[in-house]
Protein backbone atom coordinates (compact mmCIF):
# COMPACT_ATOMS: atom_id res chain seq x y z
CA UNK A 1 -193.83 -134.90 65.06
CA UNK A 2 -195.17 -135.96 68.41
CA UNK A 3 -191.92 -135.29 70.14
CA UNK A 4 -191.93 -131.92 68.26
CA UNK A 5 -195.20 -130.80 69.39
CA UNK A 6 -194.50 -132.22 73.27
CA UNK A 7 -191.47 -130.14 73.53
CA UNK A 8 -193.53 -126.83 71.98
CA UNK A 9 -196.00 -127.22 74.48
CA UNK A 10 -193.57 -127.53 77.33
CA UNK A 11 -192.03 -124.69 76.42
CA UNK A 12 -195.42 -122.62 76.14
CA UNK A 13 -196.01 -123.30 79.54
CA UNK A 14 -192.86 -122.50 80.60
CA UNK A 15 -193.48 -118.88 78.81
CA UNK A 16 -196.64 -118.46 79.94
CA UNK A 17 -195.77 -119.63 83.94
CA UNK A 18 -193.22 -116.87 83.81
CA UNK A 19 -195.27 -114.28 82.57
CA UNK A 20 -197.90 -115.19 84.55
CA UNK A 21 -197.26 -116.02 88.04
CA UNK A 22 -196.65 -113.92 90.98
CA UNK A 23 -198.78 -110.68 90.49
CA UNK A 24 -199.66 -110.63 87.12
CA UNK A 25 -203.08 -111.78 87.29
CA UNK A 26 -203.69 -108.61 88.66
CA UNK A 27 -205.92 -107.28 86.31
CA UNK A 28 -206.23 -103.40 87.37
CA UNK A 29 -202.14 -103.42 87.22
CA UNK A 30 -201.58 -103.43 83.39
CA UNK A 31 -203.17 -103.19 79.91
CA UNK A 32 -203.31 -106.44 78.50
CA UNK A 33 -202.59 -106.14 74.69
CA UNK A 34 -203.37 -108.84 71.38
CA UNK A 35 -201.29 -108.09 68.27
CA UNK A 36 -200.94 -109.38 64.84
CA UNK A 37 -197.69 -108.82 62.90
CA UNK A 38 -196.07 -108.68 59.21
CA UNK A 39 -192.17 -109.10 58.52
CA UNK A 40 -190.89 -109.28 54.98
CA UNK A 41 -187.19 -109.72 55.29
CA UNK A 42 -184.07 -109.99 53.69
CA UNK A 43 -181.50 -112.71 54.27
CA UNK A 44 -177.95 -112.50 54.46
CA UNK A 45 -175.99 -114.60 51.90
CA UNK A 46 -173.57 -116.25 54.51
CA UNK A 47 -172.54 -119.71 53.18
CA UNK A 48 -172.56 -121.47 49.72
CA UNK A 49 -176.21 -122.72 50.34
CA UNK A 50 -177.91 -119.12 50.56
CA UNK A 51 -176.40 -118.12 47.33
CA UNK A 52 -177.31 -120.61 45.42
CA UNK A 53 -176.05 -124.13 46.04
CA UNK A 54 -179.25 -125.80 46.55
CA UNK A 55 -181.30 -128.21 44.81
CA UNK A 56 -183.70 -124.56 43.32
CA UNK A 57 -180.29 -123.72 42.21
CA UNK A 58 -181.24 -120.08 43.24
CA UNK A 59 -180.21 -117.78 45.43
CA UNK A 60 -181.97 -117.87 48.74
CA UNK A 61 -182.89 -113.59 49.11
CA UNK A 62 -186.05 -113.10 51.02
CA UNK A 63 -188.04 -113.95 54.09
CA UNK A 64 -191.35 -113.70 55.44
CA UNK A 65 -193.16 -114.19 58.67
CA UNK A 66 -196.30 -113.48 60.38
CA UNK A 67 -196.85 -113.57 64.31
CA UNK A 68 -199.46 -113.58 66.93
CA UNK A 69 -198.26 -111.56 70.55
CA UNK A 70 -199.63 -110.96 73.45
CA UNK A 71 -198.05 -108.79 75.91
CA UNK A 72 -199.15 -107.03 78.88
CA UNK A 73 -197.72 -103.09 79.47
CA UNK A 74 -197.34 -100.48 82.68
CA UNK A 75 -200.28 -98.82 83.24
CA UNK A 76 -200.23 -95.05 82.09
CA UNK A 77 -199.79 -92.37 85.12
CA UNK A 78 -197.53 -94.49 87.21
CA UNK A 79 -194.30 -94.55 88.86
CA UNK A 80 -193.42 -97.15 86.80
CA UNK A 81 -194.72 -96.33 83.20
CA UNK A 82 -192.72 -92.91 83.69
CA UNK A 83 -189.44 -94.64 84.75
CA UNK A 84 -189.23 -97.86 82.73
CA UNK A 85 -190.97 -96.08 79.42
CA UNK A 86 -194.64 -97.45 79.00
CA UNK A 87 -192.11 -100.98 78.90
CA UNK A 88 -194.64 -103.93 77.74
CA UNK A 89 -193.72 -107.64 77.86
CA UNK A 90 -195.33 -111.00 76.48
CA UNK A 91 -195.26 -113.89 75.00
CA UNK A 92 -195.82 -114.34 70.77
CA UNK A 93 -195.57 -116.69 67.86
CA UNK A 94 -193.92 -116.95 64.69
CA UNK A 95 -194.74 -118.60 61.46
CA UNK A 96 -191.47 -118.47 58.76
CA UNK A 97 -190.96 -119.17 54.99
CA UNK A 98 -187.67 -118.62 53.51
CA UNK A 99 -188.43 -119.78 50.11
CA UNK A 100 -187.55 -123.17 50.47
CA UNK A 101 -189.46 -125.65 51.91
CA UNK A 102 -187.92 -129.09 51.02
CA UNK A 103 -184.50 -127.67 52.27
CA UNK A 104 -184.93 -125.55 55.26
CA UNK A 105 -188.60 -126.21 56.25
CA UNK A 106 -190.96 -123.61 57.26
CA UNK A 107 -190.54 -123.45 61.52
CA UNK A 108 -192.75 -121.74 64.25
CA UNK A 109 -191.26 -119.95 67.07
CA UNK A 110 -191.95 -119.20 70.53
CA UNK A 111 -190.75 -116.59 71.77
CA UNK A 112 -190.82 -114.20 75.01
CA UNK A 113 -190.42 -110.30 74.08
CA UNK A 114 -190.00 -106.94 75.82
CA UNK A 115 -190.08 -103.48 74.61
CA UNK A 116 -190.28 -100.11 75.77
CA UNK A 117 -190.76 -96.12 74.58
CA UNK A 118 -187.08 -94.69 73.64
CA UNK A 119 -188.05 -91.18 72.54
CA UNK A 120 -191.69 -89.68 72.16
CA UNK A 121 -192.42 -87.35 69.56
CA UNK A 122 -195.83 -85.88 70.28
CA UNK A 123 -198.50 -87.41 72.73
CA UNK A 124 -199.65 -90.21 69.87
CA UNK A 125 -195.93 -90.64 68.20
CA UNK A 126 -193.62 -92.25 69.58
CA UNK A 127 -190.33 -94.65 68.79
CA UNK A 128 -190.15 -98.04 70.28
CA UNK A 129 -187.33 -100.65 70.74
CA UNK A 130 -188.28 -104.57 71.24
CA UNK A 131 -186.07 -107.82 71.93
CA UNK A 132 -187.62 -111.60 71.20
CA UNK A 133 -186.27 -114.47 72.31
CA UNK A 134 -187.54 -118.24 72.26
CA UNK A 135 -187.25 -121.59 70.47
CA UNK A 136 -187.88 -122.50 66.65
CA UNK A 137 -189.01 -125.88 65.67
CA UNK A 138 -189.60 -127.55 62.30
CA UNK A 139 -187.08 -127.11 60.35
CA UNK A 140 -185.36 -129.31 57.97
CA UNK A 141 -181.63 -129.55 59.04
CA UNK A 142 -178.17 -130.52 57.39
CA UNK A 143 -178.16 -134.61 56.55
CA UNK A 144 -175.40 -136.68 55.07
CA UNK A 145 -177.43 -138.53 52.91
CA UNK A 146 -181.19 -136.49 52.41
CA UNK A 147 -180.13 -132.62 52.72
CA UNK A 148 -176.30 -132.57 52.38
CA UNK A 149 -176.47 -128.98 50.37
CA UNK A 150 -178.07 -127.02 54.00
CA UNK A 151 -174.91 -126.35 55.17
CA UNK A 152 -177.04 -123.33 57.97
CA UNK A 153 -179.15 -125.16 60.16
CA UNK A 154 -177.75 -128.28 61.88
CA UNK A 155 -180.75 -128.83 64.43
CA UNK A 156 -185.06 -129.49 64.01
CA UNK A 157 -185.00 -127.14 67.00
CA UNK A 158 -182.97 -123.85 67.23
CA UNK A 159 -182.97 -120.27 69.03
CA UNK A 160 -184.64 -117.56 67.81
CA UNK A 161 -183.21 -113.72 68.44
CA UNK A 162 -184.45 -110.48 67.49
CA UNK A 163 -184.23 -106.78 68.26
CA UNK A 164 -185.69 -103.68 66.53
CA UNK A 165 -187.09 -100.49 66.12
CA UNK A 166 -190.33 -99.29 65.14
CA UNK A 167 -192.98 -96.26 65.01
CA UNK A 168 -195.61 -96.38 67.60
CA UNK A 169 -198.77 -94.79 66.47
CA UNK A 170 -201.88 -94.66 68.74
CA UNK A 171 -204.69 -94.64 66.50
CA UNK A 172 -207.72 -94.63 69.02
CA UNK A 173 -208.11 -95.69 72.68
CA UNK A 174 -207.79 -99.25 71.59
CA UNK A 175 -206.11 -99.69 68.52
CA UNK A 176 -202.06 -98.76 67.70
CA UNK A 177 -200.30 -99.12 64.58
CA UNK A 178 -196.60 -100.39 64.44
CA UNK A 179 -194.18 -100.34 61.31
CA UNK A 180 -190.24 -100.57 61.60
CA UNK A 181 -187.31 -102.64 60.83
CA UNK A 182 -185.88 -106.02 62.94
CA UNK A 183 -182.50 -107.77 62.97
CA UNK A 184 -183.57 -111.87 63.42
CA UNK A 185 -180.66 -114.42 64.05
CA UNK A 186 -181.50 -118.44 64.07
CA UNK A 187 -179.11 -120.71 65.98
CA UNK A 188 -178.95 -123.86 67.80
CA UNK A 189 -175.36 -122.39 70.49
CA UNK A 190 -173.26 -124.60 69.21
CA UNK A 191 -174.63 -127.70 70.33
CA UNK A 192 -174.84 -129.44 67.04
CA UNK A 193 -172.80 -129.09 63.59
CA UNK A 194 -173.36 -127.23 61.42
CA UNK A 195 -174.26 -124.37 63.02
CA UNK A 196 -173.77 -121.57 60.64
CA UNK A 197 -176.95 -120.07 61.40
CA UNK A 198 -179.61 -117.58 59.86
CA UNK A 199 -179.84 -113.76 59.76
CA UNK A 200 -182.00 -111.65 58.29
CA UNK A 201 -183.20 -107.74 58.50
CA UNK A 202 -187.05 -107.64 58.51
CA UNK A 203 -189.24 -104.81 57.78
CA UNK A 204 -192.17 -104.88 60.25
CA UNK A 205 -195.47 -103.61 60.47
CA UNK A 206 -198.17 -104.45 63.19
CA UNK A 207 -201.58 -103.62 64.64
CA UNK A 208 -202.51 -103.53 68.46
CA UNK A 209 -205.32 -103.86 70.05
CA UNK A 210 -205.69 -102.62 73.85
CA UNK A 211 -208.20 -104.37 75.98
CA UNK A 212 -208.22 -102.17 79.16
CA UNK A 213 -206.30 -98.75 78.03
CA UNK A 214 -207.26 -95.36 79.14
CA UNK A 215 -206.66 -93.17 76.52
CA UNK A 216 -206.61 -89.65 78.64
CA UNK A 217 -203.43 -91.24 81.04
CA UNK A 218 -202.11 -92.81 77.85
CA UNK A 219 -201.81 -89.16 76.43
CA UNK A 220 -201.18 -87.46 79.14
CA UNK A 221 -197.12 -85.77 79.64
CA UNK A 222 -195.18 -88.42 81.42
CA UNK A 223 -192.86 -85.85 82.83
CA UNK A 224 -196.03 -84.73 85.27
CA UNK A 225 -195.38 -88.33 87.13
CA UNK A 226 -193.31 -88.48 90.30
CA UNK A 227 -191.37 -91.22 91.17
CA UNK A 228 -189.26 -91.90 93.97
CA UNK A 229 -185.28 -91.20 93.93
CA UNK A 230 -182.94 -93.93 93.33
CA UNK A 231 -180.49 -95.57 96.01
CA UNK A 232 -176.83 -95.98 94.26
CA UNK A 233 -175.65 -98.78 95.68
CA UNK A 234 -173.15 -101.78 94.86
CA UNK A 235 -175.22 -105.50 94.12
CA UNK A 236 -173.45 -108.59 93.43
CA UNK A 237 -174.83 -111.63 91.29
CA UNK A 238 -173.65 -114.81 91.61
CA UNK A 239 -174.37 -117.07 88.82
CA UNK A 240 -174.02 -120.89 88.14
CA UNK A 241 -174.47 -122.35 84.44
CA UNK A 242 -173.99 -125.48 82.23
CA UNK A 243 -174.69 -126.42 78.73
CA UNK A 244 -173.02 -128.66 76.20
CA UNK A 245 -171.49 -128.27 73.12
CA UNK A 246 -169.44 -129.68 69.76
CA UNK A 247 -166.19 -129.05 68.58
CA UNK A 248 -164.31 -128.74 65.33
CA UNK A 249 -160.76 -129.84 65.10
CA UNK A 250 -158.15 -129.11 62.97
CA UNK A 251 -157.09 -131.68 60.54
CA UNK A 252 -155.10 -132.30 57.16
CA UNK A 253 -157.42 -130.87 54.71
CA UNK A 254 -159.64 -128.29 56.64
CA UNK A 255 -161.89 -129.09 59.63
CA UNK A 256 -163.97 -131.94 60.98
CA UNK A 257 -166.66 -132.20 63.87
CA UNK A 258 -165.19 -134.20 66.47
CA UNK A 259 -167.80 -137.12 67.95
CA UNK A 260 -168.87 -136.40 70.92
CA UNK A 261 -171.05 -134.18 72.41
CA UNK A 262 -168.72 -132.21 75.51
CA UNK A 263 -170.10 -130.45 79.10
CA UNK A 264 -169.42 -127.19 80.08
CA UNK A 265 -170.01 -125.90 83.47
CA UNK A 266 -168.86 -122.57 85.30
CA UNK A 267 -170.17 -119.49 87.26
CA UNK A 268 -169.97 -115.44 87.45
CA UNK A 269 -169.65 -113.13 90.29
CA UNK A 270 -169.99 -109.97 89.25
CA UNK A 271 -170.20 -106.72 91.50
CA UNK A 272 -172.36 -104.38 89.65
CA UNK A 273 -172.67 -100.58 90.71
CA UNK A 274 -176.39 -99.62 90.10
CA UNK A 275 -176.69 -96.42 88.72
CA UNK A 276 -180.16 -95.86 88.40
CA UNK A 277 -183.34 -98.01 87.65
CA UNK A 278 -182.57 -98.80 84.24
CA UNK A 279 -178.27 -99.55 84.06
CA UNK A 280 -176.02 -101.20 86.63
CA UNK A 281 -172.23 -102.08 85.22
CA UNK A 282 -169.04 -103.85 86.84
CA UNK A 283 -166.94 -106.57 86.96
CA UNK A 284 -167.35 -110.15 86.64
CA UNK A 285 -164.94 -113.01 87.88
CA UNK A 286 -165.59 -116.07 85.54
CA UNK A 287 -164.97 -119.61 85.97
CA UNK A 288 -165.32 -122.23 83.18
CA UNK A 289 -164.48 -126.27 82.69
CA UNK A 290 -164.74 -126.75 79.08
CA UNK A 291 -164.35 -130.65 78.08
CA UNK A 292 -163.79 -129.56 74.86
CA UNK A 293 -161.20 -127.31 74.86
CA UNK A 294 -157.45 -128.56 73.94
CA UNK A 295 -158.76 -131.88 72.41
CA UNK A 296 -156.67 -132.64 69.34
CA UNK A 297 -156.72 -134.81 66.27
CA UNK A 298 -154.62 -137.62 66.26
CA UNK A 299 -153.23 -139.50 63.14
CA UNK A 300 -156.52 -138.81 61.90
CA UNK A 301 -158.01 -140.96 59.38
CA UNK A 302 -161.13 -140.65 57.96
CA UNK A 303 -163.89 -143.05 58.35
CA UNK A 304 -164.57 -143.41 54.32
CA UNK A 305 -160.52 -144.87 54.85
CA UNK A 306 -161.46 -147.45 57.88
CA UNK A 307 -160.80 -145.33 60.58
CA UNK A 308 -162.10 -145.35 63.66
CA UNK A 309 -163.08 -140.75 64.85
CA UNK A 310 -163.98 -141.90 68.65
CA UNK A 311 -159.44 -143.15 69.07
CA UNK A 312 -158.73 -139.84 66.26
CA UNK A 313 -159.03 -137.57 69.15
CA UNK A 314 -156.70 -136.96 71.96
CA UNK A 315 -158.10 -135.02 75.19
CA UNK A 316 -155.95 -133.00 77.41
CA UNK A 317 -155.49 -132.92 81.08
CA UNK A 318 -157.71 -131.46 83.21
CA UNK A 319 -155.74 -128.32 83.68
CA UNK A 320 -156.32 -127.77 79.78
CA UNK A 321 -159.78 -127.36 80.46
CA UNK A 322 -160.07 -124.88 82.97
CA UNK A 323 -160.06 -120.89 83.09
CA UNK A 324 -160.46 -118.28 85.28
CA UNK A 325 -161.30 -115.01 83.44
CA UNK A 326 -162.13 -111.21 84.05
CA UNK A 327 -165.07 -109.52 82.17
CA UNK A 328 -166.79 -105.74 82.10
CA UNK A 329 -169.89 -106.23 82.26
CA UNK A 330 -172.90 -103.68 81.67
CA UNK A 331 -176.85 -104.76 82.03
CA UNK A 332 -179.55 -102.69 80.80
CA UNK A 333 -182.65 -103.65 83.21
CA UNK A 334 -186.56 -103.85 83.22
CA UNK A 335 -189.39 -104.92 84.73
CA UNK A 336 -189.00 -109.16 84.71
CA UNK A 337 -185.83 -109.01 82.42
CA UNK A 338 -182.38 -107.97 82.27
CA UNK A 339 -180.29 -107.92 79.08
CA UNK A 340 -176.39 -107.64 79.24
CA UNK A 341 -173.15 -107.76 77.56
CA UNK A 342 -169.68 -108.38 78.28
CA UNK A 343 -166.49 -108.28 77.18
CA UNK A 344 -163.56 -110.46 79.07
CA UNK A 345 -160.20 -111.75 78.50
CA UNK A 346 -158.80 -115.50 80.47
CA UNK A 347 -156.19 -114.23 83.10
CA UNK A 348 -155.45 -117.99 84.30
CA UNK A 349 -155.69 -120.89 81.81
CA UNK A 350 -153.88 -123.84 80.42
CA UNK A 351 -153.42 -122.10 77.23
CA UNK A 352 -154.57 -123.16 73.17
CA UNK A 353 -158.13 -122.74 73.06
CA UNK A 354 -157.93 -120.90 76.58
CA UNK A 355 -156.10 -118.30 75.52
CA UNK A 356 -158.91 -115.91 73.96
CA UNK A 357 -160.46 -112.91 73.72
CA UNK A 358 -164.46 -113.36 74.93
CA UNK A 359 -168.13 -111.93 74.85
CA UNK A 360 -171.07 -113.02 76.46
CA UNK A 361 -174.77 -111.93 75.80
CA UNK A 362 -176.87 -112.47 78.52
CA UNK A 363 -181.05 -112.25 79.51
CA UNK A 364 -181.19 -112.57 82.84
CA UNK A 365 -185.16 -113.42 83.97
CA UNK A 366 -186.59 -112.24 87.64
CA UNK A 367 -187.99 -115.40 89.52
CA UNK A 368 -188.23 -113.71 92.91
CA UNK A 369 -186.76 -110.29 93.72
CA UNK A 370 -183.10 -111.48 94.15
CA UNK A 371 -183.37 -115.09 91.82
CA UNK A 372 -182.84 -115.48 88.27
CA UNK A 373 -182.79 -117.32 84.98
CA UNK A 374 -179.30 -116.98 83.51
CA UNK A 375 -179.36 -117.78 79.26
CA UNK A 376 -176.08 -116.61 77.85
CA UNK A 377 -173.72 -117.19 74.84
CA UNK A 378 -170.41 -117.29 74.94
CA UNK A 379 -168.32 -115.98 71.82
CA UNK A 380 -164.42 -115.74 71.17
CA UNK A 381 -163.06 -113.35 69.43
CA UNK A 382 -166.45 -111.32 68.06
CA UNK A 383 -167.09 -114.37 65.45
CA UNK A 384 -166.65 -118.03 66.53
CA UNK A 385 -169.43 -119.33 68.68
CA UNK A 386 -168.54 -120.85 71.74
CA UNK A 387 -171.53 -122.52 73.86
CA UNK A 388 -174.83 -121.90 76.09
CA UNK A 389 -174.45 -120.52 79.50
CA UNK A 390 -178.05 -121.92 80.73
CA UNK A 391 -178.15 -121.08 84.52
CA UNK A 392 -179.67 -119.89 87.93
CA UNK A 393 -178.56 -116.72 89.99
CA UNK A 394 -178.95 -114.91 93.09
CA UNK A 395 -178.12 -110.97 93.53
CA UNK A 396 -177.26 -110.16 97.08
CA UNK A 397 -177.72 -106.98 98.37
CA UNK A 398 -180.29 -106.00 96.29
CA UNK A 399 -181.83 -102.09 97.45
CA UNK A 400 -183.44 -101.53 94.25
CA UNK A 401 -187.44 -100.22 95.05
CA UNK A 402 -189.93 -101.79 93.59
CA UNK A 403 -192.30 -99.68 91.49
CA UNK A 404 -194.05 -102.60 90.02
CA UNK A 405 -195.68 -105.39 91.47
């Protein structure tokens, strides 16, 4: 529990450095927002466990949450609220039950999340997207011997995802009023076994309050703001990442974990053409060592039969373990964060596991104007998780102008 709790506070004030350093103290700049939240949910019967192979002998159906955010947003009548959509951005916490305590536990996440206006109906209406992510902790994961039936969560700590839609509905100067739906997805990247995850949909409704909000600018047309033109120009990001990760091997019978835990390093360099403030897209050039790729199972015995896993594995030469691959990539940015996609095929590779078909999901997180935080996943072929892609950056020639502080 103590370790627990160290690592939740570490990561708090990792959030909350982020957030606040740099120019964010300065209070005239934004509205500084306090919200409480409500998610019922529904979760996705993907393995044996959620439907019904557990010690309630029930099927696992529902979900609910509550959370705590605070978020700061643009100020109305600026550059900046006009262009990047009234975009707000904070830090919250989660509280989960998914009906089963002894099994799966009932975890608390923390989680950074950003969302913006998409469409406004009238001057008090309008429809919102948002994106969480963070870290999860407490839960009750897969053991041998105590909790052999949760098959879905491998790890006490895991990632927490979300993104959603919802009605924004300014009730008075301070108050708003926030109902809509959320996809949620609980992982630990591959890093541990099982990892079969959580999902659920989540219907949510919220109330904020607004410390510092004018209500006249909030109302007023946004279209009435000028903003200066954007330069089109051609950026390039270089990126450098690591992570670790397990691996399942084939073997008579089905499938087993190999031992060991196996490092991944690589980078990116991706020339992006920036078409505007809020999308760039390119190319990417990716380079990856996976120690895990190629290993193979041996005359594999089990250890129940005297054998020994750590000699049951075989790993290939070096060459097996490198790619070189080509990606599209397109990035959606914001004030402090940038969230992109990609889709890339290996073009040099020692072949097997090499040979594939990959995605990456990225949030990219402004530490100066041209340094980032790089947290990816890696996927192959749309389904089967690959591993983390934790990392720093730099963008060279960056001409983008700075409407925010």
């Amino acid at each position: 529990m103590g370790s627990r709790m160290r690592a939740g506070r570490e990561i708090l004030l990792l959030m909350i450095i982020l957030f606040l350093s740099g120019h964010i103290c300065a209070q005239d700049s934004y509205i500084h927002r306090l919200g409480i939240e409500g998610r019922p949910g529904y979760i996705f019967p993907t393995s044996s466990f959620l439907r019904g192979e557990n010690d309630m002998r029930k099927r696992l159906g529902s979900a609910c949450s509550a959370h705590l955010k605070y978020s700061f947003q643009l100020q109305p009548g600026t550059a900046a609220d006009r262009v990047y959509g009234s975009s707000y951005q904070g830090i919250g916490v989660g509280y989960f039950d998914f009906g089963n305590r002894r099994e799966m536990g009932t975890p608390v996440a923390l989680y950074a999340f950003q969302g913006a206006r998409i469409a406004r109906f009238t001057p008090r209406l309008s429809l919102n997207y948002e994106w969480g992510f963070g870290a999860s902790f407490g839960w009750k994961p897969y053991d041998y011997l105590a909790n052999a039936n949760n098959t879905v969560i491998g790890t006490k700590v895991n990632a927490y995802l979300n993104a959603g839609i919802h009605l924004n509905w300014i009730l008075s100067p301070r108050f708003d009023l926030n109902i809509g739906a959320a996809a949620v997805h609980f992982s630990n990247g591959n890093t541990q076994y099982p990892n079969t995850g959580l999902n659920t949909v989540d219907f949510k409704i919220g109330v904020v309050y607004n410390f510092n909000r004018d209500i006249d600018k909030a109302l007023q047309p946004s279209q009435q703001i000028p903003f200066p033109s954007f330069p089109r120009h051609v950026s390039y990001d270089l990126t450098l990442f690591g992570s670790w990760r397990r691996k399942a091997i084939d073997v008579p019978g089905g499938q087993v974990p190999a031992p060991d835990k196996y490092a991944v390093a690589g980078f990116c360099f991706a020339p992006m053409y920036n078409f505007g403030y809020k999308f760039r897209a390119g190319v990417s050039l990716d380079g990856v060592y996976d120690a895990s790729a190629n290993i193979y199972a041996k005359d594999y015995i089990t250890p129940l039969d005297g054998g020994n896993e750590e000699d049951a594995f075989g790993i290939p030469p070096l060459r097996k373990q490198l790619s070189l691959g080509v990606s599209a990539r397109g990035e959606w940015v914001m004030p402090y964060f940038t969230v992109g996609i990609g889709f890339g095929a290996n073009i040099l590779h020692g072949g097997g596991d090499l040979q594939s078909f990959y995605q990456i999901l990225a949030l990219k997180i402004d530490m100066t104007r041209d340094t980032f935080l790089h947290i990816g996943y890696n996927l192959k072929d749309f389904h089967e998780p690959n591993y983390l892609m934790l990392g720093i950056g730099y963008r060279f020639n960056n001409k983008r102008p700075r409407l925010h502080h």
